[in-house]
Protein backbone atom coordinates (compact mmCIF):
# COMPACT_ATOMS: atom_id res chain seq x y z
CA UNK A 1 19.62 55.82 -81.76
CA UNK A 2 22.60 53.39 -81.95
CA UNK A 3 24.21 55.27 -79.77
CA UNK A 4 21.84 54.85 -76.72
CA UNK A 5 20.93 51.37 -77.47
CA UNK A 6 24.77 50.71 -76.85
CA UNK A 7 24.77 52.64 -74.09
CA UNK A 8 22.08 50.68 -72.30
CA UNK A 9 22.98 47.42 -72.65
CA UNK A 10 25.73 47.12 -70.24
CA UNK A 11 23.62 48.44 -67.64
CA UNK A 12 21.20 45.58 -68.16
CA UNK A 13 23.61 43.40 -68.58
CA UNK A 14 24.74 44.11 -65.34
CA UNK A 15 20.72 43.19 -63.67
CA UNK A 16 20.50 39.37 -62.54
CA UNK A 17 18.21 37.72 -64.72
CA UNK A 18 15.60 37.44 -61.80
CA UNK A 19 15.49 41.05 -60.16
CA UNK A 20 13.58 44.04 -61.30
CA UNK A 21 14.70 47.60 -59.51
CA UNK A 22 11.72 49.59 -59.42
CA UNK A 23 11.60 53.52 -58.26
CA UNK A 24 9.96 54.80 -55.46
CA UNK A 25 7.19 56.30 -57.12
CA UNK A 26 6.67 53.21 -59.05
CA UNK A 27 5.89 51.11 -55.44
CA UNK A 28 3.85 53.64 -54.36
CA UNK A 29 1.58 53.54 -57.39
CA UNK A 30 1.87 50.26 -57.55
CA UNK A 31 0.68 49.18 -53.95
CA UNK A 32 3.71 47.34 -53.57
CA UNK A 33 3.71 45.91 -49.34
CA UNK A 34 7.01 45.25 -48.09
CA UNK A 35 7.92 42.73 -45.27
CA UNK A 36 11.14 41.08 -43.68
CA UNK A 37 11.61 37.28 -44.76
CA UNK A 38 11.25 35.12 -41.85
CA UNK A 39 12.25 30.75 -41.48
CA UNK A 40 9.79 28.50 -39.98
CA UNK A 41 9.23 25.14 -39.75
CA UNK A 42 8.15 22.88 -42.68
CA UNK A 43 4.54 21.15 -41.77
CA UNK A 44 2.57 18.69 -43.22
CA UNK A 45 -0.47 16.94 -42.90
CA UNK A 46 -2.19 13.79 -44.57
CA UNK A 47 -5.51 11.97 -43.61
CA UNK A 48 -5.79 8.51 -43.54
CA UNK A 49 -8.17 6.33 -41.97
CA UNK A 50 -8.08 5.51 -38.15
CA UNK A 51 -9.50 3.02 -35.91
CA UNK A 52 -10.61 2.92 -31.87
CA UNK A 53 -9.40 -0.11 -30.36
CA UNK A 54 -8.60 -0.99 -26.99
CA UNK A 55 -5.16 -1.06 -25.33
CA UNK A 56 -3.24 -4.14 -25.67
CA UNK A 57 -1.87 -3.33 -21.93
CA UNK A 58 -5.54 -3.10 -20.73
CA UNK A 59 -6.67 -6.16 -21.46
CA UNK A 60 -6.27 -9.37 -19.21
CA UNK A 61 -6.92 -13.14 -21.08
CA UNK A 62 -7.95 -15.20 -18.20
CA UNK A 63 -7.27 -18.60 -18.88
CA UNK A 64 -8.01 -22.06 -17.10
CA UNK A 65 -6.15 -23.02 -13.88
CA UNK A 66 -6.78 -26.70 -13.79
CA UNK A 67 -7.32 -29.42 -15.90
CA UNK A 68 -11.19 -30.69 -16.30
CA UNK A 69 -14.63 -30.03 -17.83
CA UNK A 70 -16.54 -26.58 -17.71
CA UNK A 71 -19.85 -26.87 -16.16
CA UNK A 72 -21.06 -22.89 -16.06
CA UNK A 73 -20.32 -19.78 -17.80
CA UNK A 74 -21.84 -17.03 -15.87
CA UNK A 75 -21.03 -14.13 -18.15
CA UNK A 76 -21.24 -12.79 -21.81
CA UNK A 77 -18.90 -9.94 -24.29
CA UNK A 78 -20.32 -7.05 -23.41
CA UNK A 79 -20.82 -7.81 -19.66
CA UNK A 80 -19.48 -5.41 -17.19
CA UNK A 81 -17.35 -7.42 -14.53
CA UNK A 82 -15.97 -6.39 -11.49
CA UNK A 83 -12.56 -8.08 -9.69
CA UNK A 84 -12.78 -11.00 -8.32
CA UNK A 85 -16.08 -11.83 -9.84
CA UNK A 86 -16.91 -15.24 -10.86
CA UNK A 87 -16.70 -16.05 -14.70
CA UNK A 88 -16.77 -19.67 -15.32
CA UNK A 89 -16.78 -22.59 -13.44
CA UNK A 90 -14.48 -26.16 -14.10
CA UNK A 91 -15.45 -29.58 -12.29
CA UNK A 92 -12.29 -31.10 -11.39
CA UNK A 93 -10.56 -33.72 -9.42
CA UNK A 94 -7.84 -31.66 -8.39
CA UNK A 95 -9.89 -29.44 -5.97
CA UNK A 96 -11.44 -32.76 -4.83
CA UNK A 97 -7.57 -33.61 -3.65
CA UNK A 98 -7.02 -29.97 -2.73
CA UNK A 99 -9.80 -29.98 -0.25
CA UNK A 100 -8.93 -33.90 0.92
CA UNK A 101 -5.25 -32.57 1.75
CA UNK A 102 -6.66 -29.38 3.53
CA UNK A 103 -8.88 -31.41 6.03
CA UNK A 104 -6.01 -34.63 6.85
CA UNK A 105 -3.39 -31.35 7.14
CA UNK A 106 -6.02 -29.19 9.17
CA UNK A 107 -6.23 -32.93 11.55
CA UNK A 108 -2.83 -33.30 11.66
CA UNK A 109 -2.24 -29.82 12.90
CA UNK A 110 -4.70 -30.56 16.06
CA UNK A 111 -2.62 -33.88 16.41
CA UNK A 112 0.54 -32.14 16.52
CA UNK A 113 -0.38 -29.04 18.70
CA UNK A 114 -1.82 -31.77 21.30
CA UNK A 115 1.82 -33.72 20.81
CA UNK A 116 3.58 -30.20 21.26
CA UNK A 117 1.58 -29.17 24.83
CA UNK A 118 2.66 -32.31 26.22
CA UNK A 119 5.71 -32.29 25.58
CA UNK A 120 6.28 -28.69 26.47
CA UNK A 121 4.46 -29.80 30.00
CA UNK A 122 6.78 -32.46 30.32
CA UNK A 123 9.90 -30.25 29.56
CA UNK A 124 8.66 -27.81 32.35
CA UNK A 125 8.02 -30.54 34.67
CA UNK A 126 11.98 -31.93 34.09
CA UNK A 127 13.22 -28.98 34.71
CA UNK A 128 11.34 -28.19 37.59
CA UNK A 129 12.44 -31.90 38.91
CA UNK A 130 16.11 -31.16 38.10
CA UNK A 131 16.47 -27.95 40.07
CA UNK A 132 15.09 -30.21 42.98
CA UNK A 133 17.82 -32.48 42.31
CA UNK A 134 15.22 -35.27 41.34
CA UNK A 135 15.72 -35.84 37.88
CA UNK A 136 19.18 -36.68 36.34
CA UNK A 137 20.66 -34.14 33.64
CA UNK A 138 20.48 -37.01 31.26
CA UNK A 139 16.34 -37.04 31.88
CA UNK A 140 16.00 -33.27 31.56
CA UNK A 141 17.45 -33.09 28.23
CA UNK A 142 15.77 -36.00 26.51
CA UNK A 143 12.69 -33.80 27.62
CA UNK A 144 13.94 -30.94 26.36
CA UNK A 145 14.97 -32.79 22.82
CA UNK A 146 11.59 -34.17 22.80
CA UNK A 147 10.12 -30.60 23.45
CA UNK A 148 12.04 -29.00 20.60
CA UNK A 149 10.94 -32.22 18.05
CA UNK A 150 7.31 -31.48 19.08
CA UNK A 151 7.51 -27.89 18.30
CA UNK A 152 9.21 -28.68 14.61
CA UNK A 153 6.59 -31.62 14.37
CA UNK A 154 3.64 -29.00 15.38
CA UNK A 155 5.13 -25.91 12.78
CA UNK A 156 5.60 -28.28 9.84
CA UNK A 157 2.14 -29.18 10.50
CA UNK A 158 0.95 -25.81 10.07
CA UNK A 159 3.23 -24.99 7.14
CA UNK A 160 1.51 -28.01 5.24
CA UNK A 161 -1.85 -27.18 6.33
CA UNK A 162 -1.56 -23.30 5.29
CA UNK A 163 0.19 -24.68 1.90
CA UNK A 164 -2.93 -26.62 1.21
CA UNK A 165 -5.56 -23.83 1.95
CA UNK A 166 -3.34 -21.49 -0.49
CA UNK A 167 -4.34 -24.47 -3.00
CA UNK A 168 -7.52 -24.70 -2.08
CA UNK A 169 -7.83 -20.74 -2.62
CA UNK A 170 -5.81 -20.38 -5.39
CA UNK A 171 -8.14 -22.72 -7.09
CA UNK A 172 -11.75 -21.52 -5.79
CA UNK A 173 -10.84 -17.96 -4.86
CA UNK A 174 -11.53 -15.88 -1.69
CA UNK A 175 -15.21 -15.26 -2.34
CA UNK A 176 -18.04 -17.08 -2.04
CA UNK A 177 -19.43 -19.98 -4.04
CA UNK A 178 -21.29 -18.61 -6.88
CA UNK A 179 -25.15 -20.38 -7.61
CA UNK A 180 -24.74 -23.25 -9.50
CA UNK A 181 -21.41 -24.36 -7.98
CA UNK A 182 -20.24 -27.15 -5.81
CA UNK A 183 -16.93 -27.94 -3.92
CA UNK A 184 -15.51 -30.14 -6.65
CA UNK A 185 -16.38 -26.92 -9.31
CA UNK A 186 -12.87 -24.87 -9.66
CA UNK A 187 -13.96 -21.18 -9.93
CA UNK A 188 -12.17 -18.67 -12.45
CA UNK A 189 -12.51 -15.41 -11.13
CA UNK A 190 -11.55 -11.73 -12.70
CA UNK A 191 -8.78 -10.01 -11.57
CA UNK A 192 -9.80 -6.75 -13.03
CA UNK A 193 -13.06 -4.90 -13.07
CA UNK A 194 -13.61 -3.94 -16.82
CA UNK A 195 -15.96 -5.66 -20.15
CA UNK A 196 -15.83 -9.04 -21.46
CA UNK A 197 -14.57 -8.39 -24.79
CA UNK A 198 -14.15 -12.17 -25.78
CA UNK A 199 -15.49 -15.37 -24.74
CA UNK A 200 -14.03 -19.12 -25.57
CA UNK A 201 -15.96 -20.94 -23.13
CA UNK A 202 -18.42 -23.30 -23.40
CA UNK A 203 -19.85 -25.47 -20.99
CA UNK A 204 -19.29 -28.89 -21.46
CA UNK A 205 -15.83 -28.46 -22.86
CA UNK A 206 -12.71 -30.03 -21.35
CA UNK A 207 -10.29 -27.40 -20.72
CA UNK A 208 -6.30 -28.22 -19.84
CA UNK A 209 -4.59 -25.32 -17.47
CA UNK A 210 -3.61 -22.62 -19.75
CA UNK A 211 -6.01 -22.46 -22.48
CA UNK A 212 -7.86 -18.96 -22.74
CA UNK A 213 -11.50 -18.74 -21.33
CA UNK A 214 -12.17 -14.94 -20.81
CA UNK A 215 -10.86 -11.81 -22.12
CA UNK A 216 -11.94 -8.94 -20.23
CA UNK A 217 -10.53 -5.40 -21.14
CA UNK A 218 -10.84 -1.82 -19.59
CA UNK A 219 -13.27 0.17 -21.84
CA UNK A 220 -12.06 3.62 -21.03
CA UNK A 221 -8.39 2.41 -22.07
CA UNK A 222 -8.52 3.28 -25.71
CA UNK A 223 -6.15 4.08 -28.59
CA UNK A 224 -5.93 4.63 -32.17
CA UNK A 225 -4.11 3.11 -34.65
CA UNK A 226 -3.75 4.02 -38.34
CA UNK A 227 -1.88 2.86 -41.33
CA UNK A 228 0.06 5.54 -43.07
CA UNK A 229 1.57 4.68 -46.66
CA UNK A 230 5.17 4.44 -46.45
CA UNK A 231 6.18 7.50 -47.82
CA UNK A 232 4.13 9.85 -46.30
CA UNK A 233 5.18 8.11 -42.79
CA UNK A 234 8.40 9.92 -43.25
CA UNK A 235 9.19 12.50 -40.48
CA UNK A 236 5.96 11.07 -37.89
CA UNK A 237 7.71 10.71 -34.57
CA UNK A 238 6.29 9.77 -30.86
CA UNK A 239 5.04 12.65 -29.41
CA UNK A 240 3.29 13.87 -32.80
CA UNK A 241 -0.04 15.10 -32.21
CA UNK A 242 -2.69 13.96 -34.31
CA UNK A 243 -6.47 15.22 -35.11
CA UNK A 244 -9.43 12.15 -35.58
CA UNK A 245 -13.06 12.25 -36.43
CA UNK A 246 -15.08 9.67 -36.20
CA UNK A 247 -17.51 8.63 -38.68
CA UNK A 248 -20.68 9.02 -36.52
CA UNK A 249 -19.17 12.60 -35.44
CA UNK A 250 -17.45 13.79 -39.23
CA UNK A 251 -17.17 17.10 -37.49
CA UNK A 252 -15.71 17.12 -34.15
CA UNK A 253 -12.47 16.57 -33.54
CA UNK A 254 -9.90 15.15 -31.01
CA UNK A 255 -6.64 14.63 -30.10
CA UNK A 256 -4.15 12.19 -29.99
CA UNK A 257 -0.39 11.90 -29.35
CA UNK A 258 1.47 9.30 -31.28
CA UNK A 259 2.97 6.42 -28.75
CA UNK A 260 4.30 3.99 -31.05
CA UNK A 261 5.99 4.15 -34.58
CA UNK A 262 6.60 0.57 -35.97
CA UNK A 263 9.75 0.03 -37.19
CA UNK A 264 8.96 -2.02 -40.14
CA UNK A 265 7.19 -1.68 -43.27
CA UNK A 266 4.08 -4.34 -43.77
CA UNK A 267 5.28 -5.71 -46.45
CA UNK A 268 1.58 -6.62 -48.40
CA UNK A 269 0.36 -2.92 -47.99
CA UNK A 270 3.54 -1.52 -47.75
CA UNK A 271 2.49 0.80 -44.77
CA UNK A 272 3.48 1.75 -41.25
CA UNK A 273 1.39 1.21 -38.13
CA UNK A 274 1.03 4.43 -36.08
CA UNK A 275 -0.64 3.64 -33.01
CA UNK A 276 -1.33 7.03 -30.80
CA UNK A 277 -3.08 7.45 -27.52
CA UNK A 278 -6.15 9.70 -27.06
CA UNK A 279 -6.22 13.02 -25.08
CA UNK A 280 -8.99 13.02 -21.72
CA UNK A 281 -12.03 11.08 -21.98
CA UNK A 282 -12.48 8.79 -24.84
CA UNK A 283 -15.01 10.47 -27.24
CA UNK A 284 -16.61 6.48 -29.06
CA UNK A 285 -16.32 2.76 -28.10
CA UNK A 286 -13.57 0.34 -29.32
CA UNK A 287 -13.81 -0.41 -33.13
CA UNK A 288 -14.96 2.87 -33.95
CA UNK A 289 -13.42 4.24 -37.38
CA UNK A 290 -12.89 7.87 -38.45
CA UNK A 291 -9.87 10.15 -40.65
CA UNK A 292 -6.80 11.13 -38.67
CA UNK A 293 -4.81 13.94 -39.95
């Protein structure tokens, strides 16, 4: 017996710790099923919550152009606008001027052209005289001096006159005036067709040039942003494809490629904003929530 039990230890001494050699009968009754060991890529996934909001780049504030007092709002959130529609209306004096300067510049272009033909006849007529040898030289070019200061007279004219109807649309638009408004009222029109998603105007308020009125925002321009914790944000790239489902619809799901990783840790909930954009048609509205994973 002590003979063998020497004789046998080397041998599994000589066996890593970790690996058992095993015959070929003993695989076949065992049921052993081989295979060759193959690398692929690490994955992950984590589900946090998500929410449906509308793109920032979608959405157009539309604030006041002039200084004075709203007299009409003509549209509500949730309204569906189209461009150039009408959305609120602001009495002011500087329209008043605008349209003042429009009709002395629109008189003082007929003043001008009349000043222009006469003095282009008179040019003509000089000339003509002069090649009969019954003008001097002298004569024929104070004509054609006063000729040439009629014509700068008559296209500064113009220039002033076109200057002031830019004002006068810039400030009222290209459309027609809407019901309610006269030509004192500036009009603030749309420049996209979309949904009034926000609303700061009020009639009867005094507004200064700048201030926000109207926010109106393209519904089918949606994205969603989540909040990942900071650890498990590790590795999330642009381009990453993400899965949502939204709470009215727990069992459908879409997809999503991430557009925007921020580069900074909020520092109260010590997360990162992931902000991706959705695949085809939006499936809900803006402010939907739902899990992303």
């Amino acid at each position: 017996k002590g003979d063998s039990a020497d004789a046998a230890a080397p041998a599994a001494a000589s066996e890593p710790l970790d690996t058992a050699t095993l015959s070929a009968d003993a695989v076949k009754i065992a049921g052993f099923t081989l295979d060759t060991a193959r690398k692929t890529p690490w994955s992950a996934s984590i589900t946090v919550p998500g929410r449906l909001q509308l793109d920032p780049n979608a959405l157009e504030t539309i604030g006041s152009i002039t200084e004075g007092r709203i007299t009409h709002v003509t549209v509500r959130v949730g309204d569906r606008v189209v461009a150039n529609q009408p959305l609120v209306m602001v009495h002011s004096h500087e329209i008043m001027d605008a349209r003042s300067t429009l009709k002395a510049s629109t008189a003082h272009v007929a003043a001008m052209q009349a000043e222009r033909d006469l003095a282009v006849t008179a040019a003509e007529r000089a000339q003509r005289l002069f090649d009969n040898k019954a003008m001097s030289r002298a004569e024929l070019e104070r004509a054609q001096v006063a000729r040439r200061v009629a014509e700068s007279n008559f296209e500064q004219a113009v220039a002033e006159r076109d200057r002031a109807a830019a004002l006068v649309e810039h400030l009222a638009g290209n459309g027609p005036l809407p019901a309610g408004a006269d030509e004192h009222d500036v009009i603030i029109r749309t420049p996209i067709s979309g949904v009034v998603t926000a609303r700061a105007a009020q009639p009867g308020t005094v507004v200064l040039p700048g201030v926000p009125l109207v926010t109106v925002g393209n519904p089918e321009r949606l994205q969603l942003e989540m909040h990942v914790p900071e650890q498990q944000a590790v590795g999330i790239d642009v381009g990453a494809v993400v899965r949502y489902a939204l709470t009215d619809r727990p069992d459908q799901y879409f997809d999503a490629v991430v557009s925007r990783v921020a580069p900074t840790v909020d520092t109260l909930t010590r997360t990162v904003q992931i902000v991706a954009q959705l695949k085809g048609k939006p499936a809900g509205r803006a402010e939907t929530f739902g899990q992303a994973n």
